[in-house]
C-alpha atoms as a PDB file:
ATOM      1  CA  UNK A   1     107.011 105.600   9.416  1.00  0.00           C
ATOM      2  CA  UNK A   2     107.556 102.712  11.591  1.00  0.00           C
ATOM      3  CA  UNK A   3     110.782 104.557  12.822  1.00  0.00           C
ATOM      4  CA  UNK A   4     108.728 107.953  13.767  1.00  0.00           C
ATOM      5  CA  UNK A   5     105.936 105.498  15.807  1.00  0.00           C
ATOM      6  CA  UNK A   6     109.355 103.912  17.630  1.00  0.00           C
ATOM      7  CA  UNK A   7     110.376 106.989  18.684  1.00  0.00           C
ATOM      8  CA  UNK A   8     106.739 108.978  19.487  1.00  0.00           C
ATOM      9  CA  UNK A   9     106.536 105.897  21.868  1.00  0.00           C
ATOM     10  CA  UNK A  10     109.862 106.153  23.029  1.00  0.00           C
ATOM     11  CA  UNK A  11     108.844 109.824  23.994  1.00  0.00           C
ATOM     12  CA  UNK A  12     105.599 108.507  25.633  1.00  0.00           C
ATOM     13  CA  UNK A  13     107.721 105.787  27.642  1.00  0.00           C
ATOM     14  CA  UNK A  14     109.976 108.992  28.924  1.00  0.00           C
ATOM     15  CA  UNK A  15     107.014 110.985  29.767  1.00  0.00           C
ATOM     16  CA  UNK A  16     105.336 108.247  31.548  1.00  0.00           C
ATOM     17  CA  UNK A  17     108.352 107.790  33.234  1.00  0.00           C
ATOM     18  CA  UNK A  18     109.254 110.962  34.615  1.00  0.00           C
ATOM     19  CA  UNK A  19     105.081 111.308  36.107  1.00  0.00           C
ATOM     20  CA  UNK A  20     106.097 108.288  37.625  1.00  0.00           C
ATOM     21  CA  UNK A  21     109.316 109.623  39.306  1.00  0.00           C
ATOM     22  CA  UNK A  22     107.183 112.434  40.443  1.00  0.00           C
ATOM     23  CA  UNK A  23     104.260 110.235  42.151  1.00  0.00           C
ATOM     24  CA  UNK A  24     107.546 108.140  43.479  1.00  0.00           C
ATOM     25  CA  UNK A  25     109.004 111.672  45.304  1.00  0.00           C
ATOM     26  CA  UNK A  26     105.192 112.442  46.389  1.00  0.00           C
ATOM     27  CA  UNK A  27     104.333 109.294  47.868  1.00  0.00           C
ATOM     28  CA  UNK A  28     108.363 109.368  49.426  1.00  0.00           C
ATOM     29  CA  UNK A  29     106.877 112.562  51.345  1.00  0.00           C
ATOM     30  CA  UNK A  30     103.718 111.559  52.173  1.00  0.00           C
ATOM     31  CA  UNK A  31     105.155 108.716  53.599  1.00  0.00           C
ATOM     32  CA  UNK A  32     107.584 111.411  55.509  1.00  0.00           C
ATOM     33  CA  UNK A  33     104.625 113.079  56.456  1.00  0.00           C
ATOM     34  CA  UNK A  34     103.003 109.828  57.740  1.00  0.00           C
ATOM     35  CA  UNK A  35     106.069 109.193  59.784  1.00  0.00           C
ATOM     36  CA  UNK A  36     105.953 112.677  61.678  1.00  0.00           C
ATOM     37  CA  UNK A  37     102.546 112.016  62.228  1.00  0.00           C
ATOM     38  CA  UNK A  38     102.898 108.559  63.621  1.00  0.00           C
ATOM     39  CA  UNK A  39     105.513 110.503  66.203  1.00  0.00           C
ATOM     40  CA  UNK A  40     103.547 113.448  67.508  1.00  0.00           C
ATOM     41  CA  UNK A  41     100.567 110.611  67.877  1.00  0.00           C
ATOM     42  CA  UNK A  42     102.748 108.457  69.826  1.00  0.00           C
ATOM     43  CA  UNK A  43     104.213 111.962  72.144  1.00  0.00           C
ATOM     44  CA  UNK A  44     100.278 113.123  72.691  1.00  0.00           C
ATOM     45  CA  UNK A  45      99.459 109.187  74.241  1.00  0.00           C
ATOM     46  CA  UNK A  46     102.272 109.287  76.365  1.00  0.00           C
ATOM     47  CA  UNK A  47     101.023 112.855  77.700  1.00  0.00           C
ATOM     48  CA  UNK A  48      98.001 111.320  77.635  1.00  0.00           C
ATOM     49  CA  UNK A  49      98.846 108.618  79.511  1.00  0.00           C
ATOM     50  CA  UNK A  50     100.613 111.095  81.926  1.00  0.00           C
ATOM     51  CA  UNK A  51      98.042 113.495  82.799  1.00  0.00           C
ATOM     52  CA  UNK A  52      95.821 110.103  83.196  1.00  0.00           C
ATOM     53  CA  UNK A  53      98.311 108.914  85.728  1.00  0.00           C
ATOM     54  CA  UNK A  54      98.203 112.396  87.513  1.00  0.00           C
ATOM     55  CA  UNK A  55      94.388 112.213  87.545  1.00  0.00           C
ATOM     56  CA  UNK A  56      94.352 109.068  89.112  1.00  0.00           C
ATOM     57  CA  UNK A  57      96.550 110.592  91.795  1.00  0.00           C
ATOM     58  CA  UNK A  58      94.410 113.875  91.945  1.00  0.00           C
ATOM     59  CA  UNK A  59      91.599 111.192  92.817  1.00  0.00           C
ATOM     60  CA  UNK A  60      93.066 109.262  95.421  1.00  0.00           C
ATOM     61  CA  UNK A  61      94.306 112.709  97.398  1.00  0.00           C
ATOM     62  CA  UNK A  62      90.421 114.053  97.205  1.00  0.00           C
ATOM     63  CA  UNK A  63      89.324 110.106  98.185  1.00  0.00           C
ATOM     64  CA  UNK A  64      91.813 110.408 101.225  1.00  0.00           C
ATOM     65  CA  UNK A  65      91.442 114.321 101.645  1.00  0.00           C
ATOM     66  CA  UNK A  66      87.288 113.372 102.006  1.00  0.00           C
ATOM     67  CA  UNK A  67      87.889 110.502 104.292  1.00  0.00           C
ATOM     68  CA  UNK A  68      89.776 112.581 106.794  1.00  0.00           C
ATOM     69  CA  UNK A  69      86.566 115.386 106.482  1.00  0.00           C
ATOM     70  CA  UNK A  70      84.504 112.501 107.582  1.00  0.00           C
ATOM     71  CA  UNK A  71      86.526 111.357 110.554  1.00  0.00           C
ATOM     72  CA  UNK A  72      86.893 114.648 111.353  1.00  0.00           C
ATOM     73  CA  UNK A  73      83.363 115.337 111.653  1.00  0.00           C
ATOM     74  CA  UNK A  74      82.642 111.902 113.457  1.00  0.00           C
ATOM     75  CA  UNK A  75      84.999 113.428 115.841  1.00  0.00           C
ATOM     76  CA  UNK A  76      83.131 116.409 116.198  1.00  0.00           C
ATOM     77  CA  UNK A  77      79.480 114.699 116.332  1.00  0.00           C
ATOM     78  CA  UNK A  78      81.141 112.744 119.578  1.00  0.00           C
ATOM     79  CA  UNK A  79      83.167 115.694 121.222  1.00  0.00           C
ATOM     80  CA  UNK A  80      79.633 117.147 120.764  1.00  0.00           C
ATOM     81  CA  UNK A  81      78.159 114.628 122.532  1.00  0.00           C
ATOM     82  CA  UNK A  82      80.343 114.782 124.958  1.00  0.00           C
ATOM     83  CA  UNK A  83      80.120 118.135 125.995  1.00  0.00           C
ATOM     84  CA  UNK A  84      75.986 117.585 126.064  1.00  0.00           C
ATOM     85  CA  UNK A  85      76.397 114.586 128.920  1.00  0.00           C
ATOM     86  CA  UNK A  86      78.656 116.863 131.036  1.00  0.00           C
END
């Protein structure tokens, strides 16, 4: 009897140990998984980062782009002026 419990938990031991092998290969690819994951976060902040940088520059062209307007039409409020005196 003691001989058939020794080997019923023998058989439990191998059972337990083959889930365990299994969680082991799931967690090995969710770890994988975790990995890519990490990568494609890391490649859509640097594009990020890009298209912030390109903003930026999109910015400064319409800050310069509106300063020139503004000249501009100084220059045409005094060539206006102009022309009225002669």
């Amino acid at each position: 009897r003691m001989s058939l419990v020794g080997d019923r938990m023998g058989l439990v031991g191998d059972r337990m140990g083959l889930v365990g092998d299994r969680m082991g290969l799931v967690g090995d690819r969710m770890g994988l998984v975790g990995d890519r994951m990490g990568l494609v976060g890391d490649r859509m902040s640097s594009v990020g980062d890009r298209t912030g940088s390109v903003g930026d520059r999109m910015g400064s062209v319409g800050d310069r782009t509106g300063l020139v307007g503004d000249h501009t039409g100084l220059v045409g409020d005094r060539t206006g002026l102009v022309g009225d005196h002669a």
